[in-house]
Protein backbone atom coordinates (compact mmCIF):
# COMPACT_ATOMS: atom_id res chain seq x y z
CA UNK A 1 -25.67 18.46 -10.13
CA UNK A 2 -24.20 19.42 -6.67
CA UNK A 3 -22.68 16.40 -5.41
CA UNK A 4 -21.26 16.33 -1.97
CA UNK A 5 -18.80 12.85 -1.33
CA UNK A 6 -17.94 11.43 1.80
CA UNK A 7 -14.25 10.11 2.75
CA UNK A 8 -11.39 11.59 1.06
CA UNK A 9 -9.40 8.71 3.09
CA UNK A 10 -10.93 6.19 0.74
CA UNK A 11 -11.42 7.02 -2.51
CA UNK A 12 -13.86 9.94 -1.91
CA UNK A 13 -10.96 12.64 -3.94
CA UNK A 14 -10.69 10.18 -6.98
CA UNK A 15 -14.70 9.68 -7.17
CA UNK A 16 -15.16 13.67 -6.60
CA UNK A 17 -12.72 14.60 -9.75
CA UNK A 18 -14.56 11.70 -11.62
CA UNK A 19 -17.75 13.61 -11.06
CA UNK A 20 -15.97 17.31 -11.24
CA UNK A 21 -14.92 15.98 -14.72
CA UNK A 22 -18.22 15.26 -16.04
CA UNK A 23 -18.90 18.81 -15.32
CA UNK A 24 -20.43 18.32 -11.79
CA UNK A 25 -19.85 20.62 -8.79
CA UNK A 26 -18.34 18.43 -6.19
CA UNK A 27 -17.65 18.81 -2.25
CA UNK A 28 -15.16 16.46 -0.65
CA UNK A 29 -15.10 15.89 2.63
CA UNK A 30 -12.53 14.51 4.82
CA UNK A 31 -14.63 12.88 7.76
CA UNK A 32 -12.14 10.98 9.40
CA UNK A 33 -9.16 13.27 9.89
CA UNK A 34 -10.71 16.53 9.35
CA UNK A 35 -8.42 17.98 7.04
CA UNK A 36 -11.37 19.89 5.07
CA UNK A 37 -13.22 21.72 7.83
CA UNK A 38 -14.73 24.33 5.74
CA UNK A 39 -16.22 21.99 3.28
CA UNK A 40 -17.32 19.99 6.17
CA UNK A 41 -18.78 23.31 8.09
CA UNK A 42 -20.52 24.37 5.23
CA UNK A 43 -21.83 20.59 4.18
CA UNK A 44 -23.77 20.90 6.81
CA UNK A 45 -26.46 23.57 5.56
CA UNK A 46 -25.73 23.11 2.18
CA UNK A 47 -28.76 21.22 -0.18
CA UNK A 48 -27.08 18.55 -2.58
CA UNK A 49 -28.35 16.87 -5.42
CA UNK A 50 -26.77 13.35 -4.81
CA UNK A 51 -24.59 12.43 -1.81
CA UNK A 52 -21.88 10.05 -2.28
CA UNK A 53 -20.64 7.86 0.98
CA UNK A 54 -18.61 4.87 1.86
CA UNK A 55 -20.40 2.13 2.89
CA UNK A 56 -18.47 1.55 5.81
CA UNK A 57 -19.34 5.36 7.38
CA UNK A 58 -21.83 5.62 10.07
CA UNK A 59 -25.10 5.96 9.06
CA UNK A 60 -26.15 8.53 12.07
CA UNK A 61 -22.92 10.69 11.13
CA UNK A 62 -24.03 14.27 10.74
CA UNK A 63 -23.54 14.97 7.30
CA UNK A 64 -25.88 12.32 6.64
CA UNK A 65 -28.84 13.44 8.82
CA UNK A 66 -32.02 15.53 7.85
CA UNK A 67 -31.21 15.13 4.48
CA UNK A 68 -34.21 14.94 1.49
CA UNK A 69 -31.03 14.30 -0.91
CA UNK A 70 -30.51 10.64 -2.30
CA UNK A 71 -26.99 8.95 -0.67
CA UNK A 72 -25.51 6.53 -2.85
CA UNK A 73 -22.50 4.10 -1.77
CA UNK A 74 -18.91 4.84 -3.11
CA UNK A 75 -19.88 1.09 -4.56
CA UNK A 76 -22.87 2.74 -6.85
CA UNK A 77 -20.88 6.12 -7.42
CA UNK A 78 -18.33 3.78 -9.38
CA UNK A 79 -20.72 1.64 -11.09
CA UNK A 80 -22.19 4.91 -12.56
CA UNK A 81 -19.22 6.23 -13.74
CA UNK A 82 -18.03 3.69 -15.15
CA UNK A 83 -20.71 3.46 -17.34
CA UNK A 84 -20.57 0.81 -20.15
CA UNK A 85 -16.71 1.49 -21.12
CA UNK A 86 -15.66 -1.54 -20.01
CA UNK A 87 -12.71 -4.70 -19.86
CA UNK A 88 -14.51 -8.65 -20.49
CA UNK A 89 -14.14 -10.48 -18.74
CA UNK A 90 -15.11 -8.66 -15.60
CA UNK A 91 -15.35 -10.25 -12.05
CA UNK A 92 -15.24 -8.63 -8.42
CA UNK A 93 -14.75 -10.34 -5.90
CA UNK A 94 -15.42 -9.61 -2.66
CA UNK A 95 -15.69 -11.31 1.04
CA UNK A 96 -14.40 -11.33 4.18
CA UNK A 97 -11.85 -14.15 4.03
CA UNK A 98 -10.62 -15.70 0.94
CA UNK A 99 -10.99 -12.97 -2.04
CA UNK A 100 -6.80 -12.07 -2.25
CA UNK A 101 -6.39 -16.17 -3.06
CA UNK A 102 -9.37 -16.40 -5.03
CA UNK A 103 -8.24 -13.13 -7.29
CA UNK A 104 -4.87 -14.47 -7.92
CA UNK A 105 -5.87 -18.22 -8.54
CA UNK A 106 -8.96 -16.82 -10.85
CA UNK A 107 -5.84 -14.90 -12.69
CA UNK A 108 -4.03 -17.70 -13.34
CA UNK A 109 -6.62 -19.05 -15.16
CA UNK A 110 -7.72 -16.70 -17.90
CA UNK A 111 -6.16 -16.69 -20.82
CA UNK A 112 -4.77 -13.60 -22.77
CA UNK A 113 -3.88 -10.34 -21.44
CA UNK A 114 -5.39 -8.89 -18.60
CA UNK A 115 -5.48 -7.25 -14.82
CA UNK A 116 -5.28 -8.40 -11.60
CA UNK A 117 -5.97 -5.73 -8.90
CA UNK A 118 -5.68 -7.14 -5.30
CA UNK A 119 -4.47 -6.01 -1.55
CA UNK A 120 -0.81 -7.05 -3.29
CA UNK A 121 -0.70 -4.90 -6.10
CA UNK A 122 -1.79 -4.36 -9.16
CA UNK A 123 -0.76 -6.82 -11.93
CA UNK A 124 -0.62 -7.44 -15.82
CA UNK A 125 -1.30 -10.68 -16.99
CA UNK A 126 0.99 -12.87 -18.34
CA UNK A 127 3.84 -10.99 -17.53
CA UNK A 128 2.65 -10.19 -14.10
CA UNK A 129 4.21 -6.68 -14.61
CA UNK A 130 3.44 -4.88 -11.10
CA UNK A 131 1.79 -1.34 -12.07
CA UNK A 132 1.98 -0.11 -8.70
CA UNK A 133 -0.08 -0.66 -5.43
CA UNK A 134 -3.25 0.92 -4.61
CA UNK A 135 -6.02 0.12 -1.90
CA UNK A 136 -9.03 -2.41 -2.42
CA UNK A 137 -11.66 0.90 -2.12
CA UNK A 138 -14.66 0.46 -4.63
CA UNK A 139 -12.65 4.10 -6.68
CA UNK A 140 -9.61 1.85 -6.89
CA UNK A 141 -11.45 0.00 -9.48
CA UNK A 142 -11.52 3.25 -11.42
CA UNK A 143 -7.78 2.77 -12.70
CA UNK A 144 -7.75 -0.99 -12.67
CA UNK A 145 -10.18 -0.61 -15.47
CA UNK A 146 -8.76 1.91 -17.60
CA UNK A 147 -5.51 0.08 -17.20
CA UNK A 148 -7.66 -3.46 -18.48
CA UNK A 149 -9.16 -1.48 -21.34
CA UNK A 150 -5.73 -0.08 -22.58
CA UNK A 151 -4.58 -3.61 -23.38
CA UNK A 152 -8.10 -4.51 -24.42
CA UNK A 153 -7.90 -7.51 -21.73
CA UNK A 154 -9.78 -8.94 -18.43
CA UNK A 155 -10.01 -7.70 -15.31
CA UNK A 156 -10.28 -9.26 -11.87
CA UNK A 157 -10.68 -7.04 -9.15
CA UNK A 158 -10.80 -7.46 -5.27
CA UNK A 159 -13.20 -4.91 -3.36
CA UNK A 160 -13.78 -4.44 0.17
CA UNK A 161 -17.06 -4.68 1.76
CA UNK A 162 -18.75 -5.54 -1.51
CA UNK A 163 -19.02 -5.34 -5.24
CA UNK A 164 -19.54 -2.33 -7.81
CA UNK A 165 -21.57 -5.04 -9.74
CA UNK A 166 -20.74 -3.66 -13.13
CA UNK A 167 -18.49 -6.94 -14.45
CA UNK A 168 -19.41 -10.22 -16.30
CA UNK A 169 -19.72 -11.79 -12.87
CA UNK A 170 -19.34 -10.73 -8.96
CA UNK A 171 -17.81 -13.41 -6.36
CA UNK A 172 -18.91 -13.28 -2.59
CA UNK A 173 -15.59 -15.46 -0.85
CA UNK A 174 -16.69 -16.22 2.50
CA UNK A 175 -20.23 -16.01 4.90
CA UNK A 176 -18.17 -14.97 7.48
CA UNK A 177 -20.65 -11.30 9.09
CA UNK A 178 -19.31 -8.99 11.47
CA UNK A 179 -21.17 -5.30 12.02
CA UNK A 180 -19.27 -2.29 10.71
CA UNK A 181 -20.14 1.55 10.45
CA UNK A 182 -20.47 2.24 13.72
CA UNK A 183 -22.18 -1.66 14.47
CA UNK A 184 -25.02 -0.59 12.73
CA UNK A 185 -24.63 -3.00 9.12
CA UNK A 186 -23.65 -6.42 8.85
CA UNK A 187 -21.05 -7.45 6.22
CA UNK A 188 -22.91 -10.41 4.18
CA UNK A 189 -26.23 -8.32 4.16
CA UNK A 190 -24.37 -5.37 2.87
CA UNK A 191 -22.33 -7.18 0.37
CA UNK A 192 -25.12 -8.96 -1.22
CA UNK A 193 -26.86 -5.94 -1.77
CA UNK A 194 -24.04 -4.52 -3.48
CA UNK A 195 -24.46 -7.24 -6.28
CA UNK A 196 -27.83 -6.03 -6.83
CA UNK A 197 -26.65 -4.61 -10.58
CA UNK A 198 -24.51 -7.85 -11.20
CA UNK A 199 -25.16 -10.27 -14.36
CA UNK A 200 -24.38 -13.06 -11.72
CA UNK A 201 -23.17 -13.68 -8.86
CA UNK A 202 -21.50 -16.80 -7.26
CA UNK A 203 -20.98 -17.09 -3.71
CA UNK A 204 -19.73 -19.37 -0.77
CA UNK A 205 -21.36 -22.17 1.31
CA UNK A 206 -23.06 -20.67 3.82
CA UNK A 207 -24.76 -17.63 2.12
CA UNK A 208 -28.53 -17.38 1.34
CA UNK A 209 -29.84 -16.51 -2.09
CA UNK A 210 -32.40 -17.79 -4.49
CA UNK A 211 -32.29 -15.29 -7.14
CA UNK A 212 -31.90 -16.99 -10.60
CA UNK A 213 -28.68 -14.84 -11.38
CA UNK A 214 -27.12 -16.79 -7.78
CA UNK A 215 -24.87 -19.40 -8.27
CA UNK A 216 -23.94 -21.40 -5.31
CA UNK A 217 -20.24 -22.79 -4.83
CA UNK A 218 -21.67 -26.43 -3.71
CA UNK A 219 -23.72 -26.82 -7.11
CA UNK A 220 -20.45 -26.65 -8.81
CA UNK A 221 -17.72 -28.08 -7.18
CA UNK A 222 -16.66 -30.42 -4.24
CA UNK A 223 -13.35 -31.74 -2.49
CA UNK A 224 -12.13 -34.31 -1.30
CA UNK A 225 -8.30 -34.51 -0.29
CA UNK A 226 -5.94 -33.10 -2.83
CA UNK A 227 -8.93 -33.41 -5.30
CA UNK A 228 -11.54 -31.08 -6.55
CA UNK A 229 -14.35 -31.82 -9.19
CA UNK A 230 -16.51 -29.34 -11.31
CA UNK A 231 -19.07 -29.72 -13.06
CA UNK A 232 -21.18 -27.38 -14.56
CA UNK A 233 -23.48 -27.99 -18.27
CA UNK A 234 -22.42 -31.08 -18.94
CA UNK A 235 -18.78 -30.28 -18.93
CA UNK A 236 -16.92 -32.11 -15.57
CA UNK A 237 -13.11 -31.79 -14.27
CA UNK A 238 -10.88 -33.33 -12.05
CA UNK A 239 -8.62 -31.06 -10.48
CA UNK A 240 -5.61 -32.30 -8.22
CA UNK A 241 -3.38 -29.96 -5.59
CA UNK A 242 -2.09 -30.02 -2.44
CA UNK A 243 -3.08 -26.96 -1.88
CA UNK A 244 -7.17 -28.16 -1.39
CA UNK A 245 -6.30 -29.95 1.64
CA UNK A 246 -5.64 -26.64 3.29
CA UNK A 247 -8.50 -24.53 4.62
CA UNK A 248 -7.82 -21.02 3.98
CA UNK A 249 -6.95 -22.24 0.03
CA UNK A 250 -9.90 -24.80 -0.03
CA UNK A 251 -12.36 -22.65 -0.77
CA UNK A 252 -10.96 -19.70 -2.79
CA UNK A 253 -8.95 -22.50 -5.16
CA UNK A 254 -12.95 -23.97 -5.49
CA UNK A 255 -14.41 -20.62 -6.17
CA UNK A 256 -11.99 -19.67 -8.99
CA UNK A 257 -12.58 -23.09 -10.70
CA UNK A 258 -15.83 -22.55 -10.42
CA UNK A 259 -16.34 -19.22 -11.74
CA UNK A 260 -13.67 -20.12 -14.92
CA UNK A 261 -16.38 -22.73 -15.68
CA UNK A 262 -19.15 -20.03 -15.56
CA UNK A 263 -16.61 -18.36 -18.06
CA UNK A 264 -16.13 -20.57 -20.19
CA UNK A 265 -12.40 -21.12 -19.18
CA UNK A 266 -10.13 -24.39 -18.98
CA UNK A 267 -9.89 -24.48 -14.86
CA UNK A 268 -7.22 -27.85 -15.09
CA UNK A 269 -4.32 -24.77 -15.06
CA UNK A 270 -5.07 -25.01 -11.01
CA UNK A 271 -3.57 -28.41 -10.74
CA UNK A 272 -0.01 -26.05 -11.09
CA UNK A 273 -1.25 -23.27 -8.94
CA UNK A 274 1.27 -22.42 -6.20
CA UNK A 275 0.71 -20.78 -2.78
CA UNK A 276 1.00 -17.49 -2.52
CA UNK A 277 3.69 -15.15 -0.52
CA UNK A 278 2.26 -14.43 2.94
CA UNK A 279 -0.77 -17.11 2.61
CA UNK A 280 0.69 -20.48 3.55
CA UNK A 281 4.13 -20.31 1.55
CA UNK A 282 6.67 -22.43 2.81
CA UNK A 283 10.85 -20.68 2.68
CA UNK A 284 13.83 -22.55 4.88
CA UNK A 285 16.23 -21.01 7.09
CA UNK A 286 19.07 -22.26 9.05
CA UNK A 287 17.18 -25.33 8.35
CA UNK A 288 14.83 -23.99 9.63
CA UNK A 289 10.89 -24.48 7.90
CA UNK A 290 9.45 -21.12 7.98
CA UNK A 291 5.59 -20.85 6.87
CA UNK A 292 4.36 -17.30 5.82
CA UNK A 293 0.63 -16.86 6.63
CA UNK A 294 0.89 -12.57 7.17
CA UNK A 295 -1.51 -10.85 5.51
CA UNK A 296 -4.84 -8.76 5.30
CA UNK A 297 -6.74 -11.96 6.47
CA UNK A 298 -4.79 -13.28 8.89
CA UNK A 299 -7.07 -14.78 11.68
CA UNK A 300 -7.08 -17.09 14.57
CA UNK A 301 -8.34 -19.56 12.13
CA UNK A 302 -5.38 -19.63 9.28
CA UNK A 303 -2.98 -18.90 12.70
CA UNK A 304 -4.14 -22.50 13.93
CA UNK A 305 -4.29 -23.75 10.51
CA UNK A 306 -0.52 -22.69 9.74
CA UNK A 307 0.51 -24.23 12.88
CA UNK A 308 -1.03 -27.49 12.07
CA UNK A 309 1.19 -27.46 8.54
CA UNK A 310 4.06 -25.98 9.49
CA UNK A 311 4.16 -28.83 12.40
CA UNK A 312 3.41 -31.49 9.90
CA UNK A 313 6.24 -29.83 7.35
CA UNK A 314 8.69 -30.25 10.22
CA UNK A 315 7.91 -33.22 12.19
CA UNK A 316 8.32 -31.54 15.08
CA UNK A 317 6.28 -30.04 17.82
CA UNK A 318 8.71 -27.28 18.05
CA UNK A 319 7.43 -24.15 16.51
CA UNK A 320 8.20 -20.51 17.25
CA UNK A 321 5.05 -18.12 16.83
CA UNK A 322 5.46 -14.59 15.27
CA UNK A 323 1.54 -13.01 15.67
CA UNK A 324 0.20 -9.51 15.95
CA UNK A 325 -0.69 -6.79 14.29
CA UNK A 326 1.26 -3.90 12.72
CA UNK A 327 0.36 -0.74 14.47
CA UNK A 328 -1.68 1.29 11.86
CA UNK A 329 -2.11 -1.36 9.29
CA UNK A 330 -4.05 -4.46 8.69
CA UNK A 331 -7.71 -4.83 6.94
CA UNK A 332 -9.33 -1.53 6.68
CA UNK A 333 -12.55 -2.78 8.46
CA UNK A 334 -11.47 -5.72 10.83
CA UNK A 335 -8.46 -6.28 13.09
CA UNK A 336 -6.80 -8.96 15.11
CA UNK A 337 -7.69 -7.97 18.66
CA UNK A 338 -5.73 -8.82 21.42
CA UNK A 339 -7.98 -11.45 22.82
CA UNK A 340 -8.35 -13.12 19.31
CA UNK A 341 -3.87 -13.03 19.04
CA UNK A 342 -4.18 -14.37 22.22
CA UNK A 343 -7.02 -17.51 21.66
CA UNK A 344 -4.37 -18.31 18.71
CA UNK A 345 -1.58 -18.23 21.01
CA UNK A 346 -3.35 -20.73 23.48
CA UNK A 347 -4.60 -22.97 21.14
CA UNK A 348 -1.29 -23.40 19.22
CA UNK A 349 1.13 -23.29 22.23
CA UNK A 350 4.23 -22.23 20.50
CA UNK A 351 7.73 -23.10 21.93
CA UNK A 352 8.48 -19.57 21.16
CA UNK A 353 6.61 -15.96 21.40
CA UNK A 354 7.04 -13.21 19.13
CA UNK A 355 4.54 -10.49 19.35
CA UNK A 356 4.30 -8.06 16.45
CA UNK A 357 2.32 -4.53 17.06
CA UNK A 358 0.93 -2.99 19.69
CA UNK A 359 0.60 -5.00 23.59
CA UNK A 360 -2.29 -5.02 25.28
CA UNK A 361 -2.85 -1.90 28.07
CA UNK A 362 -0.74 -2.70 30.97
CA UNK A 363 -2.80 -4.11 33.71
CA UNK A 364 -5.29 -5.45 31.59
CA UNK A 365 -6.26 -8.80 32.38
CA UNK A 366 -4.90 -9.72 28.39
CA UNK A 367 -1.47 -8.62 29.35
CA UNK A 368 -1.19 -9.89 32.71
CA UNK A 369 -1.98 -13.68 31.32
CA UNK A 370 0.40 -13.14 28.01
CA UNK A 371 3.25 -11.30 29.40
CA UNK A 372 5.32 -13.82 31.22
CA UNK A 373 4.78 -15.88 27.30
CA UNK A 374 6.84 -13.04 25.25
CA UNK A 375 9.86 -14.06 24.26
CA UNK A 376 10.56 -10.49 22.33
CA UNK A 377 8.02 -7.59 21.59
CA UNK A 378 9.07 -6.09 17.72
CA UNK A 379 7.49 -3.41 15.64
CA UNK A 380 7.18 -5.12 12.31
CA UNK A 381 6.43 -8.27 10.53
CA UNK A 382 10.20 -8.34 9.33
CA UNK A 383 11.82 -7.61 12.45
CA UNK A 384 9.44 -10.47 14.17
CA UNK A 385 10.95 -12.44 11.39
CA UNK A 386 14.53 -11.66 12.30
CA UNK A 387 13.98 -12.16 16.30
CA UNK A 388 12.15 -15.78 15.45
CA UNK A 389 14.86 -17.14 12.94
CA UNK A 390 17.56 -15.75 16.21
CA UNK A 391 15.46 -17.87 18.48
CA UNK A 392 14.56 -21.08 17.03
CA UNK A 393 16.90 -24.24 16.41
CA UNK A 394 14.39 -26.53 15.85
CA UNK A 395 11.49 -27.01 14.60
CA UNK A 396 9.32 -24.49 12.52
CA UNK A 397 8.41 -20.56 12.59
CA UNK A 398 4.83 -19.67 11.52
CA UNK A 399 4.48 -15.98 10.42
CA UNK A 400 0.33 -15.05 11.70
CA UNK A 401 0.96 -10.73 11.41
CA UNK A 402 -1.99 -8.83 10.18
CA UNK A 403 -0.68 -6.26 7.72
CA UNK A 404 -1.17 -4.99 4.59
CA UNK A 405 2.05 -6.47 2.06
């Protein structure tokens, strides 16, 4: 076949040499930075067997108009190559809040060797050996399971804006929608339809589905306090953590309990689960209480719900605020705008301002109600670090940067 793929940015070169390899005639095309402008110029007259794009591209975009040839997502490309060569247990998860905790609590549950692939890195299980660090892009999954199948172990696998829906079972973290490509799809529709190919599928409160292969989180488990209970054929846990009276670990801890009873797993190995770097992890300084909440997910929601803790840690209403987000980084598809960093900012009132990234445009009505607030402008999450520890003698410092770690 002549196969033309889309994005080169993400994924698009690694899912074009997949193809190439099978003995395909591939076109990549860079159509975000325009580094291939002769593929692209030609593309455009060109007739294609199969067309290959992300997801997340604009459905109106030019290379995809007036076109008899059948598009595929870089989701389906994956699923196809991968064929049937592949690690068990399987699960993707996907979602738009939640899935990095859910991966790494999921992890720490099954039992033998295995993979974790997430925003931090790739992992193998037990020794948590890092492999190296590589984007949550459907093609991504590509290694991650030839890495799995080498040690004949599991894989758990975090994928943005949906699932390749070739594993044991697919996880959907969060009903959280937002539009993307261009405003023209919304998240939840597009990620459920990405688990169209998936054995089964077990998603969040909040998310519609009646297909007998969709397992809803509030069949299986429920909280209350520092406890969680599952119960799933006949077989019913008590699980106890600190960790489930905190919102942004609520859920995801509940989802990975859940889904290690749909496999068949102990889940009671959660009662020793810690938090994670950068997702409500607690570090002292100078005395100093210091909670870490920086990372792809960051939101106005964990910002207020970091606060809250790192107030409650200290005793004190004193609390120095580090927010933003890193110029050029963050989640591939969603940011932290300036007028979400700045709802945060008024509805935790910090003693202290750090802001992390890029201001808002001078003379903007953002910046003209924030400025007077900043107690030091920095560039990155480490030097916001460095300026809050400087600043505060009491109290607590909440880290709320959106970045990639």
């Amino acid at each position: 076949m002549h196969i033309l793929v889309l994005d080169t940015i993400h994924g698009g070169r690694e899912i074009g040499d997949l193809y190439a390899g099978q003995g395909h005639v591939t076109d990549v095309v860079d159509v975000y930075t325009g580094t291939t402008p002769e593929i692209a110029e030609n593309a455009r007259t060109w007739t294609y067997d199969l067309i290959v794009a992300p997801v997340h591209l604009d459905p109106e975009h030019p290379l995809l108009q007036n076109r008899n040839s059948p598009v595929i997502t870089h989701h389906e490309a994956v699923r196809r190559l991968l064929g049937e060569k592949l690690p068990h247990p399987m699960i993707e998860i996907t979602g738009a809040r939640g899935k990095t905790t859910t991966a790494h609590a999921l992890a720490h549950l099954l039992p033998g060797n295995g993979v974790l692939h997430t925003s931090t890195g790739t992992y193998a299980y037990p020794t948590k050996e890092f492999l190296g660090k590589r984007s949550i892009t459907p093609a991504s999954v590509l290694s991650a399971v030839q890495s799995a199948n080498q040690m004949n172990g599991w894989l758990v696998a975090e994928i943005s804006l949906g699932v390749i829906g070739s594993g044991d079972l697919a996880i959907i973290t969060s009903a959280e929608d937002y539009t993307f490509a261009a405003g023209k799809k919304f998240a939840v529709k597009e990620k459920i339809a990405s688990a169209q190919h998936a054995k089964r599928l077990l998603v969040a409160d909040g998310i519609a589905g009646d297909h007998k292969k969709v397992v809803h989180i509030e069949d299986i488990a429920r909280c209350d306090g520092m406890n969680c209970t599952v119960e799933l054929d006949g077989l019913r846990f008590i699980l106890t953590n600190p960790l489930f009276i905190l919102p942004p670990y609520r859920l995801p801890l509940m989802l990975a309990a859940a889904a290690a009873m749909m496999l068949n797993v102990d889940p009671t190995p959660l009662n020793h689960f810690a938090a994670l770097p950068g997702r409500m992890s607690i570090s002292h300084e100078k005395d100093i209480i210091i909670v870490d909440n920086a990372n792809t997910g960051t939101n106005i929601m964990t910002t207020v719900c970091a606060s809250r803790y790192a107030r409650h840690c200290a005793g004190a209403r004193d609390l120095t605020l580090v927010i933003g987000q890193v110029e050029g980084d963050g989640a591939v598809c969603e940011g932290f705008s300036a007028y979400q960093i700045i709802s945060a900012i008024e509805k935790v009132c910090p003693t202290n301002l750090i802001w992390v990234g890029r201001m808002p445009d001078p003379g903007s009505d953002a910046f003209r109600g924030i400025r007077h607030r900043i107690d030091a402008h920095c560039t990155t999450l480490e030097e916001g670090r460095r300026a809050a520890v400087e600043k505060t003698d009491k109290g607590s410092i909440v880290l709320a940067v959106k970045t990639w770690r």
